[in-house]
C-alpha atoms as a PDB file:
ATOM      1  CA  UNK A   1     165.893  90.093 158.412  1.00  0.00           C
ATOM      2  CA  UNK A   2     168.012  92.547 159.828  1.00  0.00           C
ATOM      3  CA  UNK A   3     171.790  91.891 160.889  1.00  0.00           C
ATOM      4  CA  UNK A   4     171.524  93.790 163.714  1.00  0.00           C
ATOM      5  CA  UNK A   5     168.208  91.943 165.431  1.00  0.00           C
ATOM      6  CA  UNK A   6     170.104  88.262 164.417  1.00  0.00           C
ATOM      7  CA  UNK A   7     173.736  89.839 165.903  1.00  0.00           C
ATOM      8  CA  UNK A   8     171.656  90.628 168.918  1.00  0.00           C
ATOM      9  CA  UNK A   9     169.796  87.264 169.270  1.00  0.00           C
ATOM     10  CA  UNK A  10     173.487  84.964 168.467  1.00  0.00           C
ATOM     11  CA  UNK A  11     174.244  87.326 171.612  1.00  0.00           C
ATOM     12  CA  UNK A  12     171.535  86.368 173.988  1.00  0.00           C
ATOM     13  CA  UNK A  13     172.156  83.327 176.308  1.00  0.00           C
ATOM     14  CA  UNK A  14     169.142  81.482 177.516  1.00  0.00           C
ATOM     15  CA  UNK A  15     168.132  80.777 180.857  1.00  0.00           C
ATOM     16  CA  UNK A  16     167.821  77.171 182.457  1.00  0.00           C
ATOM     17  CA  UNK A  17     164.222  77.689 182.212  1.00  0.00           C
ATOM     18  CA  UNK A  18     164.079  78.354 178.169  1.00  0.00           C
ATOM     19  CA  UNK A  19     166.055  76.009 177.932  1.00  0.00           C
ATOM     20  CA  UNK A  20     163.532  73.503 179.659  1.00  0.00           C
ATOM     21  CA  UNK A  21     161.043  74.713 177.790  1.00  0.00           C
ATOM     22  CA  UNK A  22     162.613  74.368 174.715  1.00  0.00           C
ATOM     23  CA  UNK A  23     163.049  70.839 175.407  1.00  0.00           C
ATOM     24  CA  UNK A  24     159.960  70.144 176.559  1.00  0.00           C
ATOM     25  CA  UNK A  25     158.719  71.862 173.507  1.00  0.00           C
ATOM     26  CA  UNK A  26     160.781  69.201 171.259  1.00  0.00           C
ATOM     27  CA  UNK A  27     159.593  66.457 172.864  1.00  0.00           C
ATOM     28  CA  UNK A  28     156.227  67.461 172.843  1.00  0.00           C
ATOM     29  CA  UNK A  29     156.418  67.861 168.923  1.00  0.00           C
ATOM     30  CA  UNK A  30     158.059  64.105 168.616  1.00  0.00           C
ATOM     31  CA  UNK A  31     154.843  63.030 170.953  1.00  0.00           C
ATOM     32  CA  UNK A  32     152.275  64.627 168.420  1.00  0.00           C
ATOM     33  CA  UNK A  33     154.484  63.630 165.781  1.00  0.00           C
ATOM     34  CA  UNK A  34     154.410  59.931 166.655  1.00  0.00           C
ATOM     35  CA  UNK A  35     150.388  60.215 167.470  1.00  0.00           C
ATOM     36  CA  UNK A  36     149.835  61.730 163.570  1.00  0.00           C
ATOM     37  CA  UNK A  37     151.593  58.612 162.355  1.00  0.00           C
ATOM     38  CA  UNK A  38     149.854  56.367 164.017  1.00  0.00           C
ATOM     39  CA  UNK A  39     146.898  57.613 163.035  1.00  0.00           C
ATOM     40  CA  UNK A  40     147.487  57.995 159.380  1.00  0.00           C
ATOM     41  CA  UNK A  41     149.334  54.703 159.437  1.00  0.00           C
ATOM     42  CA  UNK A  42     145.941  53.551 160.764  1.00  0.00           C
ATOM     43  CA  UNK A  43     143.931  55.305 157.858  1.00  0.00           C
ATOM     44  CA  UNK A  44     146.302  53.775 155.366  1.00  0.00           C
ATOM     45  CA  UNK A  45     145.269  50.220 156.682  1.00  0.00           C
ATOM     46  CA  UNK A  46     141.668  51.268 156.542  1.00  0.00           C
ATOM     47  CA  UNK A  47     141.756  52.528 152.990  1.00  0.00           C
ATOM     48  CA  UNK A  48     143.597  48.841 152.158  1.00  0.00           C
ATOM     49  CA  UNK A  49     140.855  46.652 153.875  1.00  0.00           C
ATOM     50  CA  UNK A  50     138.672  49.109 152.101  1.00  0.00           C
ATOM     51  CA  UNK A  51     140.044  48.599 149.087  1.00  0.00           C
ATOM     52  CA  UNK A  52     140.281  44.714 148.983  1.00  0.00           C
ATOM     53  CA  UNK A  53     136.235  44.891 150.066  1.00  0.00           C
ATOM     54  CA  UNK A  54     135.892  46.783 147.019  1.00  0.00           C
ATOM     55  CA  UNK A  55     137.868  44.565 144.506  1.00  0.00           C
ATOM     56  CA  UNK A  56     135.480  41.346 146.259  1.00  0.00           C
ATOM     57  CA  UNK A  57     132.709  42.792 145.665  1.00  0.00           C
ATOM     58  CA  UNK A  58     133.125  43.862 141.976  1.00  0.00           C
ATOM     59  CA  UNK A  59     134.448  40.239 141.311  1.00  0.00           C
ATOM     60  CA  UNK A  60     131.415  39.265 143.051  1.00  0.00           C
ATOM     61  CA  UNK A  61     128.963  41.263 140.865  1.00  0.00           C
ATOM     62  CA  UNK A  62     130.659  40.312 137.622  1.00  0.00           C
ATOM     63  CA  UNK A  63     129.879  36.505 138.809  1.00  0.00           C
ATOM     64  CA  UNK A  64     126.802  37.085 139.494  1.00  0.00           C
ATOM     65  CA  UNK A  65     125.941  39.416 136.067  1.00  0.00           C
ATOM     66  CA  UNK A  66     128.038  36.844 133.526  1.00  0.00           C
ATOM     67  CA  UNK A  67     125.524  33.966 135.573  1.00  0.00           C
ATOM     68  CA  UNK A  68     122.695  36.027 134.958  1.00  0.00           C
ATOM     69  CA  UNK A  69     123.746  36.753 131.103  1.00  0.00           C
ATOM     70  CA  UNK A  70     124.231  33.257 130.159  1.00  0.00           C
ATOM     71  CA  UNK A  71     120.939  32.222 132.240  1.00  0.00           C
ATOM     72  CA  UNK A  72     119.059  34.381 129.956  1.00  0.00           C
ATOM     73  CA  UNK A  73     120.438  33.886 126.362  1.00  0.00           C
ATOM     74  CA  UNK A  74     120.303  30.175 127.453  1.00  0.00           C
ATOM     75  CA  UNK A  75     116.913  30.687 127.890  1.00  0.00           C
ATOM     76  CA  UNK A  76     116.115  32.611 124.813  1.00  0.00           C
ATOM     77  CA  UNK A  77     117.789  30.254 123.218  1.00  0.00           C
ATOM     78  CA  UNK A  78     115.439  27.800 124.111  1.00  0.00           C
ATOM     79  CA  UNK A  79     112.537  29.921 123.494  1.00  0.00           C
ATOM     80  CA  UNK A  80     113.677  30.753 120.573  1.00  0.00           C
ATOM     81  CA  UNK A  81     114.302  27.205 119.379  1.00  0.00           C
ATOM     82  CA  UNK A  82     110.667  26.096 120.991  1.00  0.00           C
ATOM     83  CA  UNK A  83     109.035  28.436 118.769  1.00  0.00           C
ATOM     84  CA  UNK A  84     110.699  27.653 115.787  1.00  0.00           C
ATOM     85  CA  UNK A  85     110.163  24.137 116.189  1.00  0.00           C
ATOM     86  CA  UNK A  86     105.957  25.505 116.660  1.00  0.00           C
ATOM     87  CA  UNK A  87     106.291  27.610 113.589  1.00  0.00           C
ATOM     88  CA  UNK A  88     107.776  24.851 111.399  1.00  0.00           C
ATOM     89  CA  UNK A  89     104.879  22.315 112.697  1.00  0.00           C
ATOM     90  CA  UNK A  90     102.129  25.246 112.146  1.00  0.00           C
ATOM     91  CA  UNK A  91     103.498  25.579 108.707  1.00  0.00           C
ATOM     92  CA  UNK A  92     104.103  21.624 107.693  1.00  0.00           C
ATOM     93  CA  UNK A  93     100.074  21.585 109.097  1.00  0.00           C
ATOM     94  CA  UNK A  94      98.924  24.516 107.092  1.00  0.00           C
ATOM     95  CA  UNK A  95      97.859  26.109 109.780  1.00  0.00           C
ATOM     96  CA  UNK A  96      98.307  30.104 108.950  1.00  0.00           C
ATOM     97  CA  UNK A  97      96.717  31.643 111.720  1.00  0.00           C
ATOM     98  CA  UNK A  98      98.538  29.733 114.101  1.00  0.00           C
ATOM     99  CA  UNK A  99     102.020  30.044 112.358  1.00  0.00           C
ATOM    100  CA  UNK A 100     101.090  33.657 112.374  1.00  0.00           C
ATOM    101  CA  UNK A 101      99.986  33.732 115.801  1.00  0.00           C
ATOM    102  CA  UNK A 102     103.633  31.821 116.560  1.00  0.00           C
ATOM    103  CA  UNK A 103     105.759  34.541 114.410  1.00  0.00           C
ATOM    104  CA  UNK A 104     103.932  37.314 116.540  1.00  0.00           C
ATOM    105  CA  UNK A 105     105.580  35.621 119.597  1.00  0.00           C
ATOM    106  CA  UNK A 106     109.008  35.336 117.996  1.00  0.00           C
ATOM    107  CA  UNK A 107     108.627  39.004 116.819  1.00  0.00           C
ATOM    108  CA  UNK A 108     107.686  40.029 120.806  1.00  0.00           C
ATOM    109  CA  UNK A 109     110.454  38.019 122.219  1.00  0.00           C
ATOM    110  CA  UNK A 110     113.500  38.796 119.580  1.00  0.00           C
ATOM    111  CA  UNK A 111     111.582  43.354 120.882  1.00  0.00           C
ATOM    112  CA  UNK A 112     112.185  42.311 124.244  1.00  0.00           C
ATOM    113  CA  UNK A 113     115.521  42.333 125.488  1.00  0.00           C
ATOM    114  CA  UNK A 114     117.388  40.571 128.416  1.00  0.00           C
ATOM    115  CA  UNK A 115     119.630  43.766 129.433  1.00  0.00           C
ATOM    116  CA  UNK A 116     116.133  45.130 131.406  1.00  0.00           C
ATOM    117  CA  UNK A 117     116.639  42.320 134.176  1.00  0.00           C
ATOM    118  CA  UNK A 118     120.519  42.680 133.996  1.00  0.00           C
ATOM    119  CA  UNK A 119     119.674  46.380 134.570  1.00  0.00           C
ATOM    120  CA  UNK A 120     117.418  45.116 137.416  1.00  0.00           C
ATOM    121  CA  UNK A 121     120.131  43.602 139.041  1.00  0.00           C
ATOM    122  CA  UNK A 122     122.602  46.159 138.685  1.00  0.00           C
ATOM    123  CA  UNK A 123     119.996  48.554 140.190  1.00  0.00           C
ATOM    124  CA  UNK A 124     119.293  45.425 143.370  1.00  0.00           C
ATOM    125  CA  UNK A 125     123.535  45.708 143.931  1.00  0.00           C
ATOM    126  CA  UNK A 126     123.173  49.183 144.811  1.00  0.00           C
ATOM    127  CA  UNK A 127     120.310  49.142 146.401  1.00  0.00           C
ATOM    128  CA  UNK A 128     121.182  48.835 150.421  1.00  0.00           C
ATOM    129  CA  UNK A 129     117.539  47.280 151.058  1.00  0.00           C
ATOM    130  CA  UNK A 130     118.122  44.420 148.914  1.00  0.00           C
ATOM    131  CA  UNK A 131     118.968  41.540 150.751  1.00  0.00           C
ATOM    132  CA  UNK A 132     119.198  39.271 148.010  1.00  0.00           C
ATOM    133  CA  UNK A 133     118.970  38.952 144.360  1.00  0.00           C
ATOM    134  CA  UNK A 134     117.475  35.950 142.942  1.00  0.00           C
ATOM    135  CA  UNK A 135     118.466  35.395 139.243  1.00  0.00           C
END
């Protein structure tokens, strides 16, 4: 800037009514000051709450998916023991189209695979029009 405008300015003397208006200018900038920390002091507790919803419901869906995985290899598992139990009796009988027949059904269930529902279910906890999700 130049010396000469801030020489003149150090030289002016304000009048009552700058001077008010100065004021009133300060205190209106504390006012909107105080309002804008409210309200991000508000946002800040809404992210929080948001936050700790978040971290529920994550802990919520890893329940509910480490339920669902040992439901289903619990289940294979007995499948899988079932038909072995078939297959040996099929086989102690002599019965070869049945013990195939039985290995066909071990083949089919060893193809299909229990991530498919656990994919289901992932899909159901982001789906807003599920209500519930049976397991």
């Amino acid at each position: 800037m130049n010396k000469a405008i801030i020489k003149k300015a150090g030289k002016i003397k304000p009048s009552p009514t700058m001077i008010i208006d100065g004021l009133k200018a300060v205190v209106e900038a504390h006012k909107s000051l105080k309002v804008t920390a409210e309200e991000e002091k508000t946002k800040r507790s809404q992210i929080k709450a948001d936050k700790e919803v978040f971290i529920k419901k994550i802990h919520a869906q890893k329940e509910v998916m480490l339920f669902a995985l040992d439901k289903s290899f619990k289940e294979r598992h007995l499948n899988f023991e079932n038909m072995f139990e078939k297959l040996d009796q099929a086989i102690n009988s002599d019965k070869v189209e049945l013990a195939s027949h039985i290995l066909g059904s071990i083949v089919d269930l060893a193809k299909d695979t229990p991530f498919r529902d656990i994919q289901r279910t992932i899909s159901d906890f982001h789906n807003e029009n599920v209500n519930m999700i049976e397991i």
